[in-house]
C-alpha atoms as a PDB file:
ATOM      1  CA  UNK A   1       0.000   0.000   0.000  1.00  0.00           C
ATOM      2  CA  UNK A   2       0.992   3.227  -1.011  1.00  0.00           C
ATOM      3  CA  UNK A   3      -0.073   5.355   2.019  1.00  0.00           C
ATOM      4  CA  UNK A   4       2.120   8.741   1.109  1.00  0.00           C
ATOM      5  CA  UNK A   5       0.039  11.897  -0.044  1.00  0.00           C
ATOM      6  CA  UNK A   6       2.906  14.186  -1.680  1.00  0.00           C
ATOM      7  CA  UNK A   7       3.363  17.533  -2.230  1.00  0.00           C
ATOM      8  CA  UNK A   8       2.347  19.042  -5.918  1.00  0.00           C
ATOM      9  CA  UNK A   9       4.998  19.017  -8.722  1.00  0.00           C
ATOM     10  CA  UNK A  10       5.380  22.620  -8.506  1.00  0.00           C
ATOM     11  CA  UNK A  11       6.314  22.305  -4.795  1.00  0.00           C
ATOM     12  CA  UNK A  12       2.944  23.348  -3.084  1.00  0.00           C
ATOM     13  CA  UNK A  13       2.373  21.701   0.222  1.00  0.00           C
ATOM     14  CA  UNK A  14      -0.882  21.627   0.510  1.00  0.00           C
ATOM     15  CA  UNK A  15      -1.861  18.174  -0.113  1.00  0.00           C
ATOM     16  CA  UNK A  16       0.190  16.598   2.629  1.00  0.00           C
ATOM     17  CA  UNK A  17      -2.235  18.439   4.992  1.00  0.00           C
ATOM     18  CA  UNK A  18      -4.477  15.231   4.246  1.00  0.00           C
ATOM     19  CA  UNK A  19      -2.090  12.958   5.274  1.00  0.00           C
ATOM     20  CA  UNK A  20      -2.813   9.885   7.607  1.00  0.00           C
ATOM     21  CA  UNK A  21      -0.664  10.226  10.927  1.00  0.00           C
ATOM     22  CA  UNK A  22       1.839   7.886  11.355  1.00  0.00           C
ATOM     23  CA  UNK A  23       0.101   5.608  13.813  1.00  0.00           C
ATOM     24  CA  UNK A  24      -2.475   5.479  11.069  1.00  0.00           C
ATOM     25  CA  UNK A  25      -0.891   4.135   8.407  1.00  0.00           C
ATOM     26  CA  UNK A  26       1.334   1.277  10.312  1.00  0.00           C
ATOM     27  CA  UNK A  27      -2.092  -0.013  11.905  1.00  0.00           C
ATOM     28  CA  UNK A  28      -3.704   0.080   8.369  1.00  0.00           C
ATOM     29  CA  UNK A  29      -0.649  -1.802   6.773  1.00  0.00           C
ATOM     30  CA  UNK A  30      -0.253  -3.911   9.708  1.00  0.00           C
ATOM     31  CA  UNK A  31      -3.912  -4.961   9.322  1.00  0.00           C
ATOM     32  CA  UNK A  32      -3.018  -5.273   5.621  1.00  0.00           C
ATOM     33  CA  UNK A  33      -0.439  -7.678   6.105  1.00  0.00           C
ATOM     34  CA  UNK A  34      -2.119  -9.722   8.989  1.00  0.00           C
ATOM     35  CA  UNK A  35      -5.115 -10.211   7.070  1.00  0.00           C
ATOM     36  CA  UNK A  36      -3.748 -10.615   3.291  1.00  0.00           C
ATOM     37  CA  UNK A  37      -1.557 -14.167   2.981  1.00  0.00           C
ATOM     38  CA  UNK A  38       0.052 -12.297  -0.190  1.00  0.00           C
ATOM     39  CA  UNK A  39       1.415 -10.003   2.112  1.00  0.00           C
ATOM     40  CA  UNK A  40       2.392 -12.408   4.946  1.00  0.00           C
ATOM     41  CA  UNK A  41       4.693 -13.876   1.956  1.00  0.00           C
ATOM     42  CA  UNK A  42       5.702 -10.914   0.203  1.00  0.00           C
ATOM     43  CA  UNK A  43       6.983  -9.560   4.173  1.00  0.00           C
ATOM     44  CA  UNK A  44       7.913 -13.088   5.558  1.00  0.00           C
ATOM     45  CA  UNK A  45      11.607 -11.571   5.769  1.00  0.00           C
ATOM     46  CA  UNK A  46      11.325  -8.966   8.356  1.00  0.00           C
ATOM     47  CA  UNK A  47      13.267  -5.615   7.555  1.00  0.00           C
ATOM     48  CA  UNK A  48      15.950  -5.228  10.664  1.00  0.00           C
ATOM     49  CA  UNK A  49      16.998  -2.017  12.174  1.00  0.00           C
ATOM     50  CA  UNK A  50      20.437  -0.794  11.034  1.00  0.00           C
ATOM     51  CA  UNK A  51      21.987   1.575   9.295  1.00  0.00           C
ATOM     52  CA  UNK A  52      22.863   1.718   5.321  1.00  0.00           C
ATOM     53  CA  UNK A  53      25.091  -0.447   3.063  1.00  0.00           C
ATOM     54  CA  UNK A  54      26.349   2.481   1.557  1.00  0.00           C
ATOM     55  CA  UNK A  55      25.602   5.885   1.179  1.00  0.00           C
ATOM     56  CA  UNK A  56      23.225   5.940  -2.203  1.00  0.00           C
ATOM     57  CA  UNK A  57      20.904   8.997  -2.032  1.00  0.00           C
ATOM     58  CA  UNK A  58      18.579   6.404  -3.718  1.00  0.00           C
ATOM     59  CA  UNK A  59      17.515   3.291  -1.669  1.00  0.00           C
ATOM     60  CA  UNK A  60      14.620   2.736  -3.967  1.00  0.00           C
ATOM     61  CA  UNK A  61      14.232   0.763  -7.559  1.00  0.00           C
ATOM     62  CA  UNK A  62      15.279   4.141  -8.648  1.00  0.00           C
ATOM     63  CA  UNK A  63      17.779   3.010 -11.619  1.00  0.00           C
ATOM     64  CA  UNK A  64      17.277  -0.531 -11.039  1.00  0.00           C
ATOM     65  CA  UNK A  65      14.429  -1.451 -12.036  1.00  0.00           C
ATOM     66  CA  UNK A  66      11.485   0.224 -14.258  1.00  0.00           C
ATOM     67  CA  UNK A  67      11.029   3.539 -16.007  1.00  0.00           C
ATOM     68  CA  UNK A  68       8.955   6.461 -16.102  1.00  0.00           C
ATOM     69  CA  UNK A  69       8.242   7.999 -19.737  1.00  0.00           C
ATOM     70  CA  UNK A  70       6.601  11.455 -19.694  1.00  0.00           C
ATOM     71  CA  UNK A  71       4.053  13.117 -21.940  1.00  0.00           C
ATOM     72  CA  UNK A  72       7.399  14.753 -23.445  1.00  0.00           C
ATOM     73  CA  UNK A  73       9.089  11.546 -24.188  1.00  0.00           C
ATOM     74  CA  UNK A  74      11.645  11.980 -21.302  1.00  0.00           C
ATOM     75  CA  UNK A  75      12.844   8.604 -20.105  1.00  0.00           C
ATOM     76  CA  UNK A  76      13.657   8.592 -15.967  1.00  0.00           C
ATOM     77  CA  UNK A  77      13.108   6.193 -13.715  1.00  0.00           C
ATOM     78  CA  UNK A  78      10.245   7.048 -11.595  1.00  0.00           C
ATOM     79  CA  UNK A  79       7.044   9.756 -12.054  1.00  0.00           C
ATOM     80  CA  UNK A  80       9.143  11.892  -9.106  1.00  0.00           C
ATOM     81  CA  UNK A  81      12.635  11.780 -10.205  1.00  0.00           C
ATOM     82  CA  UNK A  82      13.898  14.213 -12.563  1.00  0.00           C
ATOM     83  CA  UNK A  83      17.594  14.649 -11.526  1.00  0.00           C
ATOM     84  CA  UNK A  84      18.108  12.797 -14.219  1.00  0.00           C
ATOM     85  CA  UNK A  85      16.293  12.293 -17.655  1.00  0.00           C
ATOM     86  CA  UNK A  86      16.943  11.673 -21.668  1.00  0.00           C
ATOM     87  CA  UNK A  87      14.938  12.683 -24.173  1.00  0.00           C
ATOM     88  CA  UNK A  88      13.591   9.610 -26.344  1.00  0.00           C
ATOM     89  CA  UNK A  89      13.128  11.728 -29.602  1.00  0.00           C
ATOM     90  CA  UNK A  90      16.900  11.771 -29.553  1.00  0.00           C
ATOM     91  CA  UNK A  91      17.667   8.410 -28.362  1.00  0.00           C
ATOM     92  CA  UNK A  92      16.518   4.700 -28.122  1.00  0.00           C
ATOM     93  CA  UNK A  93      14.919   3.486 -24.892  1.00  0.00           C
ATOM     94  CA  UNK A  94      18.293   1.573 -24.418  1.00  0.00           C
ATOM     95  CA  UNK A  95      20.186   4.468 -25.097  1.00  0.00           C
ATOM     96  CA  UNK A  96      18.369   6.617 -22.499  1.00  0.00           C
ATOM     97  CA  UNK A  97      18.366   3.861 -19.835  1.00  0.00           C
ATOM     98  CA  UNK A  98      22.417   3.502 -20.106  1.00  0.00           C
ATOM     99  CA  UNK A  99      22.302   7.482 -19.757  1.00  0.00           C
ATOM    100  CA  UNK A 100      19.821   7.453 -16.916  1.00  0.00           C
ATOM    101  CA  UNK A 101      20.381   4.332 -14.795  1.00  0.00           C
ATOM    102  CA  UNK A 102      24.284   5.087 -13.844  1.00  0.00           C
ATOM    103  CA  UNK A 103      23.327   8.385 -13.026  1.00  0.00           C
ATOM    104  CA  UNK A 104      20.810   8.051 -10.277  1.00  0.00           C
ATOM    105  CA  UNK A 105      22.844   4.922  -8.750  1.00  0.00           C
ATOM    106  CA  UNK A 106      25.594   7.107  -8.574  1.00  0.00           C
ATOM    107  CA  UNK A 107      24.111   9.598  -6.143  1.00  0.00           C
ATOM    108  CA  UNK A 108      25.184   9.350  -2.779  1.00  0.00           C
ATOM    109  CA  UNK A 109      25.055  11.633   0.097  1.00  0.00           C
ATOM    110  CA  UNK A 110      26.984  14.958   0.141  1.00  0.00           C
ATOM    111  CA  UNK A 111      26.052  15.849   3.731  1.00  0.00           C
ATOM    112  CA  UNK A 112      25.726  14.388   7.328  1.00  0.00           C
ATOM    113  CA  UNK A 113      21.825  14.082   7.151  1.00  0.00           C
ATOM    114  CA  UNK A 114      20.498  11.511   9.483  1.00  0.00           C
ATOM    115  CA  UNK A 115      19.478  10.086   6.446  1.00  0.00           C
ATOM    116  CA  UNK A 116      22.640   9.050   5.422  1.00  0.00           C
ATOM    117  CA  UNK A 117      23.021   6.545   8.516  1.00  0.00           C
ATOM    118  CA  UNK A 118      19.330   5.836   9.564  1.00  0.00           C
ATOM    119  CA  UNK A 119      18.615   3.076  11.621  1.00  0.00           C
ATOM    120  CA  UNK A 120      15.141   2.439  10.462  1.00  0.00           C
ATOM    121  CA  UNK A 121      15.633   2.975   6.682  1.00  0.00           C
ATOM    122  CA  UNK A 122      14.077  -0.125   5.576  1.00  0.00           C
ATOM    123  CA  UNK A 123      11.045   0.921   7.340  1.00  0.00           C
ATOM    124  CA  UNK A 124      11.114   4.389   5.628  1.00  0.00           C
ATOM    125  CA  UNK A 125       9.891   5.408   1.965  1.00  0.00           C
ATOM    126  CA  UNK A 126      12.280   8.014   1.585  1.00  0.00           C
ATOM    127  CA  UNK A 127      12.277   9.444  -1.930  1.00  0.00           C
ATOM    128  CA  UNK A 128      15.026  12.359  -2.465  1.00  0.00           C
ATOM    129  CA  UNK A 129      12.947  13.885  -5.442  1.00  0.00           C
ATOM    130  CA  UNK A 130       9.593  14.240  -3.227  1.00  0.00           C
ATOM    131  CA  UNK A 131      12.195  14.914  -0.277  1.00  0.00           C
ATOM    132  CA  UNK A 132      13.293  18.016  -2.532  1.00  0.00           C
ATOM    133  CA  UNK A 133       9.815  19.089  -3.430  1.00  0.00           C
ATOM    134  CA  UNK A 134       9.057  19.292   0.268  1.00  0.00           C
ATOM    135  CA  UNK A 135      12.376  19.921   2.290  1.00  0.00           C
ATOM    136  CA  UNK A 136      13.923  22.209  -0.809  1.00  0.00           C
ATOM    137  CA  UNK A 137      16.971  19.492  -0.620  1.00  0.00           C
ATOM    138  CA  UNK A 138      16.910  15.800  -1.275  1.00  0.00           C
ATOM    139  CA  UNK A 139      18.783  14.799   1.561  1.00  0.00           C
ATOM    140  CA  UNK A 140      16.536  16.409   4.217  1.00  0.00           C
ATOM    141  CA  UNK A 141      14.887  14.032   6.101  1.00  0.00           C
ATOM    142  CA  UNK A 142      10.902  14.839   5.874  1.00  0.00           C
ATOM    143  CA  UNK A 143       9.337  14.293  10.038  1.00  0.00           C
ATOM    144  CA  UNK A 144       6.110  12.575   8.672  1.00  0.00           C
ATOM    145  CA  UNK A 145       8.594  10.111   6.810  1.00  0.00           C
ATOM    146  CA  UNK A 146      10.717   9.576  10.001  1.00  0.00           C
ATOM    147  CA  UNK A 147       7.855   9.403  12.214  1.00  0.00           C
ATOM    148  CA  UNK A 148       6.203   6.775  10.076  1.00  0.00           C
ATOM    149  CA  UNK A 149       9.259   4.205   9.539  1.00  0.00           C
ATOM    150  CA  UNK A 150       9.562   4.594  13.321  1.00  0.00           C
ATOM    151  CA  UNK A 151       5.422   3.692  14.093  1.00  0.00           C
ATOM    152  CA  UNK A 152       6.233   0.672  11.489  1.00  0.00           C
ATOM    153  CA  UNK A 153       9.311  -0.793  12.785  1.00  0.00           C
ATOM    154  CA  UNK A 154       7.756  -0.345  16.509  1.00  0.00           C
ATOM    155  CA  UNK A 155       4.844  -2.439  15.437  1.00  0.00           C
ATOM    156  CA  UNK A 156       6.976  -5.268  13.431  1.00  0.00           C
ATOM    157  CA  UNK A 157       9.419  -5.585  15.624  1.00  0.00           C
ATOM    158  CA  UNK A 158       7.262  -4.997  18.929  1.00  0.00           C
ATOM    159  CA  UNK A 159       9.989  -3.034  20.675  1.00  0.00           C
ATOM    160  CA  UNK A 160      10.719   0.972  20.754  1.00  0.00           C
ATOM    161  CA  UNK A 161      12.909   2.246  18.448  1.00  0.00           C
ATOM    162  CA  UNK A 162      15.438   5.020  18.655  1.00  0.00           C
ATOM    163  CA  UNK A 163      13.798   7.990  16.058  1.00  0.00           C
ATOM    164  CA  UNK A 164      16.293   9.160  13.805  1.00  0.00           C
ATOM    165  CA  UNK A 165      15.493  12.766  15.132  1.00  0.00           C
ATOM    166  CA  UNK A 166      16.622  11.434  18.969  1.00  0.00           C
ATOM    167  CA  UNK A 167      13.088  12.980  19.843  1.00  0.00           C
ATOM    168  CA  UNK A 168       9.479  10.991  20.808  1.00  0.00           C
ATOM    169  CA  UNK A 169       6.380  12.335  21.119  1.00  0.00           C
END
């Protein structure tokens, strides 16, 4: 389940007033996955607290996996990204996915955001380009985002969990 509302393209907020709260969402998904056996599969290996492999500013498929072609024939490789796109009336689909791919897994980290090191990451949905939209910098960490990986890894792993922030409400 997708439970993110995101801020507009052109950077307006106003949307994420309708998000659900943290709590919200882990109950939902944890209801989800309790009551779906494709999810009890799909989640049988349970994401561990940790930090990173590395420091890629993209944790996602982002580069790995699908693409995302535009109404203006720009290849990327998701809807949100566009730090880094080719133009497909210039190039084959192969072409633009050698140009794009390499680029976005080659992004890493340029500052000490808590990102960067996160203990819960694999609970977190982090996206840089939605990060940018609402944080005016990719490697911001978004509160709603941290608050939310911390709600789900308290409920899978049925412990408390350091937030990334050092702060609890």
């Amino acid at each position: 389940m997708d439970s993110y509302i995101y801020p507009r393209l052109n950077g307006d907020l106003e949307p994420a007033q309708y998000r659900l709260s943290p709590d919200e969402i882990a109950k939902i998904e944890g209801d989800e996955a309790t009551g779906d056996t494709f999810c009890l599969s799909k989640n049988s290996a349970v994401p561990r607290l940790g930090p990173p492999a590395d420091d890629a500013l993209f944790r996602c498929g982002c580069g790995k996996t699908g693409v995302h072609i535009n109404a203006w024939g720009e290849l990327g490789t998701c809807t949100w990204v566009y730090e880094a796109r080719s133009d497909l009336r210039r190039k084959s689909v192969r072409e633009a996915i050698n140009e794009v791919f390499p680029k976005i897994r080659a992004m890493k980290y340029q500052s000490d955001s808590p990102c960067k090191s996160c203990q819960v990451h694999l609970f977190c949905d982090k996206m840089p380009s939605t990060f940018r939209l609402e944080a005016g910098d990719p490697e911001k960490p978004v509160r709603h985002f941290c608050d939310t990986a911390v709600a789900r890894a308290e409920q899978t792993l049925q412990q408390k969990v350091a937030h990334p922030y050092g702060i609890r409400d």
